[in-house]
C-alpha atoms as a PDB file:
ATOM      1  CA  UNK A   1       0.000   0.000   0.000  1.00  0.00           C
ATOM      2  CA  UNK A   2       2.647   2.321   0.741  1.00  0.00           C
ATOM      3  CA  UNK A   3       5.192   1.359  -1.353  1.00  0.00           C
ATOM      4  CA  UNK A   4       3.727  -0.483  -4.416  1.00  0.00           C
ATOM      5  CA  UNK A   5       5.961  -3.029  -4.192  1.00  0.00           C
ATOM      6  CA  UNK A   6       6.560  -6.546  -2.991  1.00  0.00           C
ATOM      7  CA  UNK A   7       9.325  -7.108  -0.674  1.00  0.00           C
ATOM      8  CA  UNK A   8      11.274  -9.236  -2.935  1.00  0.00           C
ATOM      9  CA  UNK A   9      11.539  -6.495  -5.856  1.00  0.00           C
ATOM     10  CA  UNK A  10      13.868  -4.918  -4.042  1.00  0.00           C
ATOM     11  CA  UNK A  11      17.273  -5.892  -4.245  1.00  0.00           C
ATOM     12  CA  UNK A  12      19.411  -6.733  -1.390  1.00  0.00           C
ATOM     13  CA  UNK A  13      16.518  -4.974   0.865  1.00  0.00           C
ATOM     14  CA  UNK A  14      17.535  -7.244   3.848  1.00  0.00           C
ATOM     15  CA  UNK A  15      21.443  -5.956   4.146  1.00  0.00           C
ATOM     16  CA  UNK A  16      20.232  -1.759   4.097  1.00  0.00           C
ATOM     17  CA  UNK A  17      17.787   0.750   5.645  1.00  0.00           C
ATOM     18  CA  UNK A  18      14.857   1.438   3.787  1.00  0.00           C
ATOM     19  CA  UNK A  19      16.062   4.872   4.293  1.00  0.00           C
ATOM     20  CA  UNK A  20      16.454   5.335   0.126  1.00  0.00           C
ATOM     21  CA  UNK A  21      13.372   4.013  -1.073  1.00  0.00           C
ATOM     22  CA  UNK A  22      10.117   5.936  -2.284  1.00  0.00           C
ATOM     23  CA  UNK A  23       7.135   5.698  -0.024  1.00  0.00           C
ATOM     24  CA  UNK A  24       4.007   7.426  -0.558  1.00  0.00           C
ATOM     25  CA  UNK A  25       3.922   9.823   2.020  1.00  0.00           C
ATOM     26  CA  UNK A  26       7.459  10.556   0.047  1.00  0.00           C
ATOM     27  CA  UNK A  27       4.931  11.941  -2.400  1.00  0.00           C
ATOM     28  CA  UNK A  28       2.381  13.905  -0.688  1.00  0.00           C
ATOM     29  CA  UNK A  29       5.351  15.303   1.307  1.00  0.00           C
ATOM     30  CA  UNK A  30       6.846  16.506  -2.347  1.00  0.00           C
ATOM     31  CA  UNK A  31       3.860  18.535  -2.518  1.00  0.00           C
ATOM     32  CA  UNK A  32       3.393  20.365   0.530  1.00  0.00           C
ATOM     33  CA  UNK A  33       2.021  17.644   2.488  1.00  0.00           C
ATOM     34  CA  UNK A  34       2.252  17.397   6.152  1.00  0.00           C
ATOM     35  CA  UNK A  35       2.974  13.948   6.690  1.00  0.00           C
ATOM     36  CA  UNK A  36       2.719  11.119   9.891  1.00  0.00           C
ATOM     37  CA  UNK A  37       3.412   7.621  10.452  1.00  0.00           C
ATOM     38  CA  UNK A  38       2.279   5.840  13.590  1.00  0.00           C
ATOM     39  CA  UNK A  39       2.379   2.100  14.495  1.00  0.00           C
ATOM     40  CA  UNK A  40       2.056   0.618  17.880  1.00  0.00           C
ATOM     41  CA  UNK A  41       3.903  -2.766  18.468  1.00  0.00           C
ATOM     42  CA  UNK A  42       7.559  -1.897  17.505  1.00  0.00           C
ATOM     43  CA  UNK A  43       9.165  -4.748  18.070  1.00  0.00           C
ATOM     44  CA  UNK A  44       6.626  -6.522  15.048  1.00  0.00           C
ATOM     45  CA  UNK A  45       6.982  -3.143  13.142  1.00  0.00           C
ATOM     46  CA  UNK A  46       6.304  -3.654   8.961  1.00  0.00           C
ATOM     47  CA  UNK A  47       9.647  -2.054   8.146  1.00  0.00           C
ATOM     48  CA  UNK A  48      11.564  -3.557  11.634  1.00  0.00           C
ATOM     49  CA  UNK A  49      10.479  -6.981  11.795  1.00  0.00           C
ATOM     50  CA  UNK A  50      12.602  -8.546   9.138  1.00  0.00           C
ATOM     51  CA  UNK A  51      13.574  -5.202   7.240  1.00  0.00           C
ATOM     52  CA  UNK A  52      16.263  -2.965   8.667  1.00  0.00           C
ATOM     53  CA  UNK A  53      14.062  -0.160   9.323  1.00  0.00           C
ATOM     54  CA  UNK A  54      15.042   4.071   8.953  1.00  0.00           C
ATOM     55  CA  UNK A  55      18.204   5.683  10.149  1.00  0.00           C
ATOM     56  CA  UNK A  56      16.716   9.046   9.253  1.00  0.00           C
ATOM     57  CA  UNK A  57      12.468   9.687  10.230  1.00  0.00           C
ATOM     58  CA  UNK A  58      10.322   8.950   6.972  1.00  0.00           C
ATOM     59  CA  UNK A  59       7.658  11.193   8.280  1.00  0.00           C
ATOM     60  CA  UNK A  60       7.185  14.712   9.432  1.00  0.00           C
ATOM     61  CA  UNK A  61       5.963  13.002  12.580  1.00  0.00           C
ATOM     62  CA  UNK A  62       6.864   9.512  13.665  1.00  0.00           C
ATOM     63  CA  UNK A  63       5.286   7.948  16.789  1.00  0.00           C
ATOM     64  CA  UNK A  64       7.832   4.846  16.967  1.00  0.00           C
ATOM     65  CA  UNK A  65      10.111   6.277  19.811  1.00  0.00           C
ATOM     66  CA  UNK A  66       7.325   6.751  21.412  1.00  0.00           C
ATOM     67  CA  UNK A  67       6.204   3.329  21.386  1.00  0.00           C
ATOM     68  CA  UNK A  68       9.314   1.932  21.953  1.00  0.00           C
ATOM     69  CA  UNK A  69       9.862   3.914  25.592  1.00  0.00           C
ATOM     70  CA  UNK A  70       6.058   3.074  26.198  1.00  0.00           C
ATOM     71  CA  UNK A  71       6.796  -0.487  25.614  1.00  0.00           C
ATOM     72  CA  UNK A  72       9.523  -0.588  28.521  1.00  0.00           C
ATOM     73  CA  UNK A  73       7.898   1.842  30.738  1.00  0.00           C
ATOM     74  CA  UNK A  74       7.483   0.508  34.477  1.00  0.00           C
ATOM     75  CA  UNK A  75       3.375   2.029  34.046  1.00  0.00           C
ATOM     76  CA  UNK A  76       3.014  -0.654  31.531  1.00  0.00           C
ATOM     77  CA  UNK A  77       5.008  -3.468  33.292  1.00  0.00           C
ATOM     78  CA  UNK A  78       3.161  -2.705  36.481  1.00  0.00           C
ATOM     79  CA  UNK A  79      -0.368  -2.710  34.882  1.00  0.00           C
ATOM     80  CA  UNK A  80      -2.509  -5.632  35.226  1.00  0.00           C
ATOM     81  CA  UNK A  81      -4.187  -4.931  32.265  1.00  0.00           C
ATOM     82  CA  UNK A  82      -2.575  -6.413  29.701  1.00  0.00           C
ATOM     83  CA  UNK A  83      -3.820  -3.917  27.017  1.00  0.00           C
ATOM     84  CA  UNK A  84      -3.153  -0.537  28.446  1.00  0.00           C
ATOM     85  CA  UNK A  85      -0.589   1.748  30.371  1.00  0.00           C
ATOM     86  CA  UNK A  86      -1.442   3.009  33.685  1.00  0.00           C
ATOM     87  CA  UNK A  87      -5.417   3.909  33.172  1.00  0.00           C
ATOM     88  CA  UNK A  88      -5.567   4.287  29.715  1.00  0.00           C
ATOM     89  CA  UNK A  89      -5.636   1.621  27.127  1.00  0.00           C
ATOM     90  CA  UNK A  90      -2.844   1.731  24.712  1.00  0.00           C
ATOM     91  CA  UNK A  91      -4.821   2.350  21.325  1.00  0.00           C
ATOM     92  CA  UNK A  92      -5.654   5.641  22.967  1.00  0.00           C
ATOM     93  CA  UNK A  93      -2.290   7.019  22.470  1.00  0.00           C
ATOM     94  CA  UNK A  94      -2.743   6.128  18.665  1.00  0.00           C
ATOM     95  CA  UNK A  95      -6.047   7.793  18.676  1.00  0.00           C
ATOM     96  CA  UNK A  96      -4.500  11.173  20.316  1.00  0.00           C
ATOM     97  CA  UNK A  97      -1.814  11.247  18.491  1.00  0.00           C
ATOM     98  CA  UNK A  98      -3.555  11.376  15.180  1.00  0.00           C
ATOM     99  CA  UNK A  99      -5.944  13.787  17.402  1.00  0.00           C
ATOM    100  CA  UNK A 100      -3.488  16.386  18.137  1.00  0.00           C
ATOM    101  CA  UNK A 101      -1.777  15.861  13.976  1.00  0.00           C
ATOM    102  CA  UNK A 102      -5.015  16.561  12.578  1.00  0.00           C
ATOM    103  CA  UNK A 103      -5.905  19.793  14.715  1.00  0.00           C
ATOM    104  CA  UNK A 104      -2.114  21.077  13.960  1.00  0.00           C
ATOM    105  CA  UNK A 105      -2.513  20.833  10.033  1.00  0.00           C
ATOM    106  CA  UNK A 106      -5.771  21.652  10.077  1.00  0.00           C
ATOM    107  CA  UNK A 107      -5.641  24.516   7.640  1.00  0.00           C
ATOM    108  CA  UNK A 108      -3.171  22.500   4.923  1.00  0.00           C
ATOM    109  CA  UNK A 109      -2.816  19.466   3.512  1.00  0.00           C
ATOM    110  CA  UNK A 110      -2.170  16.041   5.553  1.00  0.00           C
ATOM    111  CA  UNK A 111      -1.048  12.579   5.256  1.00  0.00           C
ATOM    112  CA  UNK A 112      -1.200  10.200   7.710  1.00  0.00           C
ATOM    113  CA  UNK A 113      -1.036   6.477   8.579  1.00  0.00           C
ATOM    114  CA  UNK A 114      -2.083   5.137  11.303  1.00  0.00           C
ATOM    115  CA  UNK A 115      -1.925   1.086  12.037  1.00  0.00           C
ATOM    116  CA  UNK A 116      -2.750  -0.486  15.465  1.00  0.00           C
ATOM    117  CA  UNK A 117      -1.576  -4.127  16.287  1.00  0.00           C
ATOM    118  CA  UNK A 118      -1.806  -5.114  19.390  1.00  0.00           C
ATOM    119  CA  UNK A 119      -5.218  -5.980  20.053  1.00  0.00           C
ATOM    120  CA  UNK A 120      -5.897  -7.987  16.792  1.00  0.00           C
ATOM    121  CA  UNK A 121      -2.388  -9.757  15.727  1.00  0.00           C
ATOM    122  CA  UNK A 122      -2.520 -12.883  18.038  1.00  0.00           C
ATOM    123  CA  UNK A 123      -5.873 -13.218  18.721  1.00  0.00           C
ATOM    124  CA  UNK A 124      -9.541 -12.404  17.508  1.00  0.00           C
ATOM    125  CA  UNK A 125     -11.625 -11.395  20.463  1.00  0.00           C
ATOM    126  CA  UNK A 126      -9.641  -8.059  22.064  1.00  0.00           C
ATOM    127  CA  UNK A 127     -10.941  -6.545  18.498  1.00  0.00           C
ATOM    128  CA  UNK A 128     -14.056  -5.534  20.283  1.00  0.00           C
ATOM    129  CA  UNK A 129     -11.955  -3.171  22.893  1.00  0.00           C
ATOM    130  CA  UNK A 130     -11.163  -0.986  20.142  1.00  0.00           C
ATOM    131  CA  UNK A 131     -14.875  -0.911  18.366  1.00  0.00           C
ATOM    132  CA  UNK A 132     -16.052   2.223  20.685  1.00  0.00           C
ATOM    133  CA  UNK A 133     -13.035   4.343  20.820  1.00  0.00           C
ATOM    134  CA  UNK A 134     -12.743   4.359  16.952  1.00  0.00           C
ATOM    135  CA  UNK A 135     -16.073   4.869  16.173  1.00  0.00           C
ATOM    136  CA  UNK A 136     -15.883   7.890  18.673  1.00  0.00           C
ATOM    137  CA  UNK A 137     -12.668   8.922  16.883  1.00  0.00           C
ATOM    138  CA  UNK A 138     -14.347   9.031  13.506  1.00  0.00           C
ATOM    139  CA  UNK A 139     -17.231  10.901  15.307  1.00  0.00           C
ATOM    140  CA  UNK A 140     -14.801  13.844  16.616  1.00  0.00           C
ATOM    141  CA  UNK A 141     -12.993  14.218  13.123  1.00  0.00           C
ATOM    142  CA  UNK A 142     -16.853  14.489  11.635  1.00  0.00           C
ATOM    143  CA  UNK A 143     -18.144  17.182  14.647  1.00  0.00           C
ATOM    144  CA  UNK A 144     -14.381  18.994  14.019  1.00  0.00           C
ATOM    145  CA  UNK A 145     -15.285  19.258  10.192  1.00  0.00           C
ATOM    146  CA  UNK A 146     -11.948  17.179   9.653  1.00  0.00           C
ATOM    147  CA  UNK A 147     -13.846  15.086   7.040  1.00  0.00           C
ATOM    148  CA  UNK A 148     -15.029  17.520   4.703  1.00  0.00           C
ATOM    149  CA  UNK A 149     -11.626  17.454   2.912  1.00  0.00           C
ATOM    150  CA  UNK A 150     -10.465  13.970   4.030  1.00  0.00           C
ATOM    151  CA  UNK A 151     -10.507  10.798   2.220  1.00  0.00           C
ATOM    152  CA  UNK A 152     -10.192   7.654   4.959  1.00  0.00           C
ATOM    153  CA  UNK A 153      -9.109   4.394   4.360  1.00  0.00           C
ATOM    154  CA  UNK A 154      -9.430   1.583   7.265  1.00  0.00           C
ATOM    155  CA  UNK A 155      -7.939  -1.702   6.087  1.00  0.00           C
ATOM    156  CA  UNK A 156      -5.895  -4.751   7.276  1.00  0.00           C
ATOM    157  CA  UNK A 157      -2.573  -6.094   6.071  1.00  0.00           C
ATOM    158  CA  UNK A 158      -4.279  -9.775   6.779  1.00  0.00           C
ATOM    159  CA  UNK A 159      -6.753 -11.635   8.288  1.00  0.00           C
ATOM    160  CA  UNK A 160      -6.254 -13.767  11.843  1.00  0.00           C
ATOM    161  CA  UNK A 161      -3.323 -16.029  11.439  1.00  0.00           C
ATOM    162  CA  UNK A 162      -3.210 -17.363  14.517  1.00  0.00           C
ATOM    163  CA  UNK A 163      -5.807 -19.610  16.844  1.00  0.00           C
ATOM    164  CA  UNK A 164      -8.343 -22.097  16.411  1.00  0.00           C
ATOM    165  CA  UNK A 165     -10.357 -19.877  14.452  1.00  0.00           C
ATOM    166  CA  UNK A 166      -7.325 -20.127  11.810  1.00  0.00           C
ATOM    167  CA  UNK A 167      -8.335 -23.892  11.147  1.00  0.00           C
ATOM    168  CA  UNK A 168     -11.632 -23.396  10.291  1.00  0.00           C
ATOM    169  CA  UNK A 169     -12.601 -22.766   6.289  1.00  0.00           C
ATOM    170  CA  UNK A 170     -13.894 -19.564   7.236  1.00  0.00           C
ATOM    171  CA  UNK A 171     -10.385 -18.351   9.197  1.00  0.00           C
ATOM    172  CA  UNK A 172      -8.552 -19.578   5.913  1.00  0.00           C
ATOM    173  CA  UNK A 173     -10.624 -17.027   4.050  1.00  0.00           C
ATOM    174  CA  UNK A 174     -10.635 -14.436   6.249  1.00  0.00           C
ATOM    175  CA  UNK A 175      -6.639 -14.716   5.905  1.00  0.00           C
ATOM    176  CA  UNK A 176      -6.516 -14.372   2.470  1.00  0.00           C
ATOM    177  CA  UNK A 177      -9.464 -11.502   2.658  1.00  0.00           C
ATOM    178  CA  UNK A 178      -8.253  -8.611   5.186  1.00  0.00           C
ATOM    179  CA  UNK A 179     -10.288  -5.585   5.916  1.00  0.00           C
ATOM    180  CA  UNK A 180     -11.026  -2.509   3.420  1.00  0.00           C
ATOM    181  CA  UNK A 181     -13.180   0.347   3.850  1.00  0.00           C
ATOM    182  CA  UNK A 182     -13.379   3.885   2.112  1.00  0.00           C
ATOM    183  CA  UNK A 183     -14.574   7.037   2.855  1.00  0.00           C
ATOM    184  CA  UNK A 184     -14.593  10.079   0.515  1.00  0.00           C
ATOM    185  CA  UNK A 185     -15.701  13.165   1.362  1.00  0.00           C
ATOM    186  CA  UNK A 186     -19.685  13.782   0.407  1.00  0.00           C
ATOM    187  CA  UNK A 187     -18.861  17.027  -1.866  1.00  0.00           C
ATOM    188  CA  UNK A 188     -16.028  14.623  -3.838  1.00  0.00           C
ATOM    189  CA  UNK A 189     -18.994  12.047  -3.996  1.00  0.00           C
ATOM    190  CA  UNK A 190     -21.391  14.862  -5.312  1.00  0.00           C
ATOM    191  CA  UNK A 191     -19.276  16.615  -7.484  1.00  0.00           C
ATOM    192  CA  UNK A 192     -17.365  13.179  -9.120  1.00  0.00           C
ATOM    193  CA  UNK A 193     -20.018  10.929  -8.940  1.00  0.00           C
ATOM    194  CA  UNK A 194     -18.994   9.068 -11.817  1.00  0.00           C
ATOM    195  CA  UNK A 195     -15.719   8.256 -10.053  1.00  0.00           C
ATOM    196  CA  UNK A 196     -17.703   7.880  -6.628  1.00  0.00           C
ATOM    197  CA  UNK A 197     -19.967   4.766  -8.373  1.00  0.00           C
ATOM    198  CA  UNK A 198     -16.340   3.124  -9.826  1.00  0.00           C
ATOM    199  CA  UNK A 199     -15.366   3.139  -6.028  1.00  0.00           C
ATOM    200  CA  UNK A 200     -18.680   1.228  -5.115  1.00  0.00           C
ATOM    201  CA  UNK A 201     -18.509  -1.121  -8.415  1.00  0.00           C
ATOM    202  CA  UNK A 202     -14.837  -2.022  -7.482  1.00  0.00           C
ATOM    203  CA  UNK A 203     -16.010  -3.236  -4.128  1.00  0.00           C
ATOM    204  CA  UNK A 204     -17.685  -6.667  -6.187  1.00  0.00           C
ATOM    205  CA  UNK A 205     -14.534  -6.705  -8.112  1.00  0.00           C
ATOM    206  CA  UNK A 206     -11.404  -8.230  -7.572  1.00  0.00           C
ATOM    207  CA  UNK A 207      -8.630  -5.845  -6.213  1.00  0.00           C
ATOM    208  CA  UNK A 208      -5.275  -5.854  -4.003  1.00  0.00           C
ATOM    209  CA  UNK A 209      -3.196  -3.289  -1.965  1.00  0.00           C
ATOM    210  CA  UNK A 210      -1.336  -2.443  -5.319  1.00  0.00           C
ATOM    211  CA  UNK A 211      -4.688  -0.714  -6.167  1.00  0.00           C
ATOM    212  CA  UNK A 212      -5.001   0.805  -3.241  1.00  0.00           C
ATOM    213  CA  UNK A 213      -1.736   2.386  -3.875  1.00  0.00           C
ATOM    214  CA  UNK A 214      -2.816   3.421  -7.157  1.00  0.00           C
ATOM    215  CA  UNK A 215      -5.640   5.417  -5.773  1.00  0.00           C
ATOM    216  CA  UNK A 216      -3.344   6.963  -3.392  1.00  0.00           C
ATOM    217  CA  UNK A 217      -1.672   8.746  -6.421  1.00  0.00           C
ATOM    218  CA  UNK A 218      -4.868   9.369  -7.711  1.00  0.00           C
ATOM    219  CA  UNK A 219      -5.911  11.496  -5.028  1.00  0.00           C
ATOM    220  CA  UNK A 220      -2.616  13.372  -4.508  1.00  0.00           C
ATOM    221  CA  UNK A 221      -2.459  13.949  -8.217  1.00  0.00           C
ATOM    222  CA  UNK A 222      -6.225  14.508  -9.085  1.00  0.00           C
ATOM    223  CA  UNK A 223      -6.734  17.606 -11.109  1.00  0.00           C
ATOM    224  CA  UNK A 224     -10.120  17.312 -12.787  1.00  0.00           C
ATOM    225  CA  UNK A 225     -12.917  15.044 -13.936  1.00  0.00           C
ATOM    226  CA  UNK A 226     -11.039  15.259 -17.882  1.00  0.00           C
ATOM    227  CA  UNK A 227      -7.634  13.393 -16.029  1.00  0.00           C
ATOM    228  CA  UNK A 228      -9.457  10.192 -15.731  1.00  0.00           C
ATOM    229  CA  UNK A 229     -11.913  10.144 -18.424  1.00  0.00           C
ATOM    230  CA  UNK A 230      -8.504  10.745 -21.019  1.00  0.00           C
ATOM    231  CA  UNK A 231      -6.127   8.132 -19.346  1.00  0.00           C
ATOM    232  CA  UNK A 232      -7.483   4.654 -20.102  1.00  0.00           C
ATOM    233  CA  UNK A 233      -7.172   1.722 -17.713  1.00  0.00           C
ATOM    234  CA  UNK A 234      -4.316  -0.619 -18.631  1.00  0.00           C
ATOM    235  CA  UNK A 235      -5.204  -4.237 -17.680  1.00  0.00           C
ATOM    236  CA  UNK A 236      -1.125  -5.151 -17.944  1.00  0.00           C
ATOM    237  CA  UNK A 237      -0.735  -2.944 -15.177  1.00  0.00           C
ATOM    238  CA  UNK A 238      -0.296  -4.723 -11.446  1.00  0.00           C
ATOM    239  CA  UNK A 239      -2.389  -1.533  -9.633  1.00  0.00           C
ATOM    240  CA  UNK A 240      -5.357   0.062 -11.291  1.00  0.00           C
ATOM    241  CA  UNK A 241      -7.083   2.735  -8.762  1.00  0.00           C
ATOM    242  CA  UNK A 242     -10.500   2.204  -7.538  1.00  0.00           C
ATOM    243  CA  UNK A 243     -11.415   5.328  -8.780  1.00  0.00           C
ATOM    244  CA  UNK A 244     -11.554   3.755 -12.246  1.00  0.00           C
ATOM    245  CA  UNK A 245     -13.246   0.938 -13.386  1.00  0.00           C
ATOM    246  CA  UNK A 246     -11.644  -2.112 -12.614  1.00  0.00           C
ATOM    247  CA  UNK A 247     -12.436  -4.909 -15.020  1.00  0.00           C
ATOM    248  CA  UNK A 248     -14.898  -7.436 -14.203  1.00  0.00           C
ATOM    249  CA  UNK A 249     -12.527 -10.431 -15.832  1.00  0.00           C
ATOM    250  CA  UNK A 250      -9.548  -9.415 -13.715  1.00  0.00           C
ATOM    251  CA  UNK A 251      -7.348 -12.320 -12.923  1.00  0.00           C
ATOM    252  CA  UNK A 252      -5.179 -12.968  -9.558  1.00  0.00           C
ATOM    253  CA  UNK A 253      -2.225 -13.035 -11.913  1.00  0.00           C
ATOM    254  CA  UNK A 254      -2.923  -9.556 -13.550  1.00  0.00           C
ATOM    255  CA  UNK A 255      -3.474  -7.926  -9.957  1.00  0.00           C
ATOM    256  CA  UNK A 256      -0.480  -9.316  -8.428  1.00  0.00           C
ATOM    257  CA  UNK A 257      -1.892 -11.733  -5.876  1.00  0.00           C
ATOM    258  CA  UNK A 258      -0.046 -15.139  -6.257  1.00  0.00           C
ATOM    259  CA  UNK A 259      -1.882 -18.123  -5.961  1.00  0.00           C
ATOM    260  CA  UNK A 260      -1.293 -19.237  -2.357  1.00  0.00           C
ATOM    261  CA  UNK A 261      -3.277 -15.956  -1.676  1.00  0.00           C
ATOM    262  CA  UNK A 262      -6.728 -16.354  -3.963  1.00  0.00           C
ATOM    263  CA  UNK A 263      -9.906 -17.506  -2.676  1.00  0.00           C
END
């Protein structure tokens, strides 16, 4: 999603820093983008796991030191709750922290990821813990006026892996099928309704995090209504954005998804 790339595309990736690679937030930064990147977990980071991570901060604002002292701190080690830090539960400090980035930039452009971990990686059930607190964190950026400009994307990088629920058919689909959800803003859906209903077709249609990428650029680089209706949709190409129509005959080998992963 970020990169639009597979991990073994780039060479020698597991001997170097990602440091010199081209992320999307790389982009939106290039054009006057205030950028973020926040993931709790850092010791099962995406880019620190089995990659060798950034010498220098990707992002205008980067909440893995953070998470790293927060991880060690004697607040959490002496809290008998496993998911929280002293009185407050730890997805919180995800939630504020995006909070406090989008009432900074709120009167220019923003970028910002956000991925939380630590309640859904090893098991199913502590998902509900986090149900309220985002749909109350959705609520404030509605009641602030936050998503009147903002397109939001919620998604997974996979389903459960792990527990009994894994055996079943239905966990081996759910692997294979993670989470995604978009929101664009209701004057985008008025004014580009023909590129709103591609968004909504696309959802019956086969697609992967390549296109998700894809749309990414779309949205940084959107000018008017004439840019897409001019620029035909390649079916050669790995990412096609959901804001164009995706073809209804798209194969698992033309999006990118190798076999092990189709359903």
């Amino acid at each position: 999603i970020v990169s639009g790339q597979l991990q073994h595309e780039v060479p020698d990736i597991h001997n170097q820093t990602l440091d010199g690679l081209n992320f999307v937030w790389n982009d939106f930064k290039r054009q006057g983008y205030a950028t973020m990147f926040a993931e709790d977990e850092p010791h099962l980071g995406v880019f620190n796991l089995r990659l060798g991570g950034f010498d220098q901060i990707p992002t205008d604002h980067y909440m893995r030191y953070f998470w790293q002292a927060q991880r060690e701190s004697h607040l959490r080690q002496a809290c008998s709750e496993q998911f929280c830090t002293g009185p407050t539960p730890n997805h919180q400090y995800l939630f504020q922290y995006l909070d406090d980035f989008f009432l900074k930039y709120r009167n220019i452009s923003r970028f910002a990821v956000g991925f939380s971990g630590e309640l859904s990686h090893d098991e199913v059930n502590p998902s509900q813990y986090l149900d309220s607190d985002l749909l109350n964190f959705f609520r404030r950026l509605r009641r602030k006026g936050q998503l009147k400009d903002t397109a939001v994307i919620v998604f997974s990088d996979h389903g459960s892996r792990r527990g009994k629920v894994r055996m079943t058919l239905q966990g081996k689909i759910e692997e294979r099928l993670p989470f995604l959800a978009i929101y664009l803003p209701e004057d985008f859906r008025k004014k580009h309704s023909d590129l709103y209903r591609n968004v909504v077709m696309n959802a019956a249609r086969l697609t992967s995090p390549f296109d998700v990428h894809e749309t990414l650029l779309d949205l940084l680089d959107f000018i008017e209504l004439s840019y897409f209706l001019f620029l035909q949709v390649s079916t050669s190409r790995r990412g096609i954005s959901l804001l164009r129509a995706i073809p209804a005959n798209r194969t698992c080998a033309e999006a990118g998804i190798e076999t092990h992963w189709s359903v």
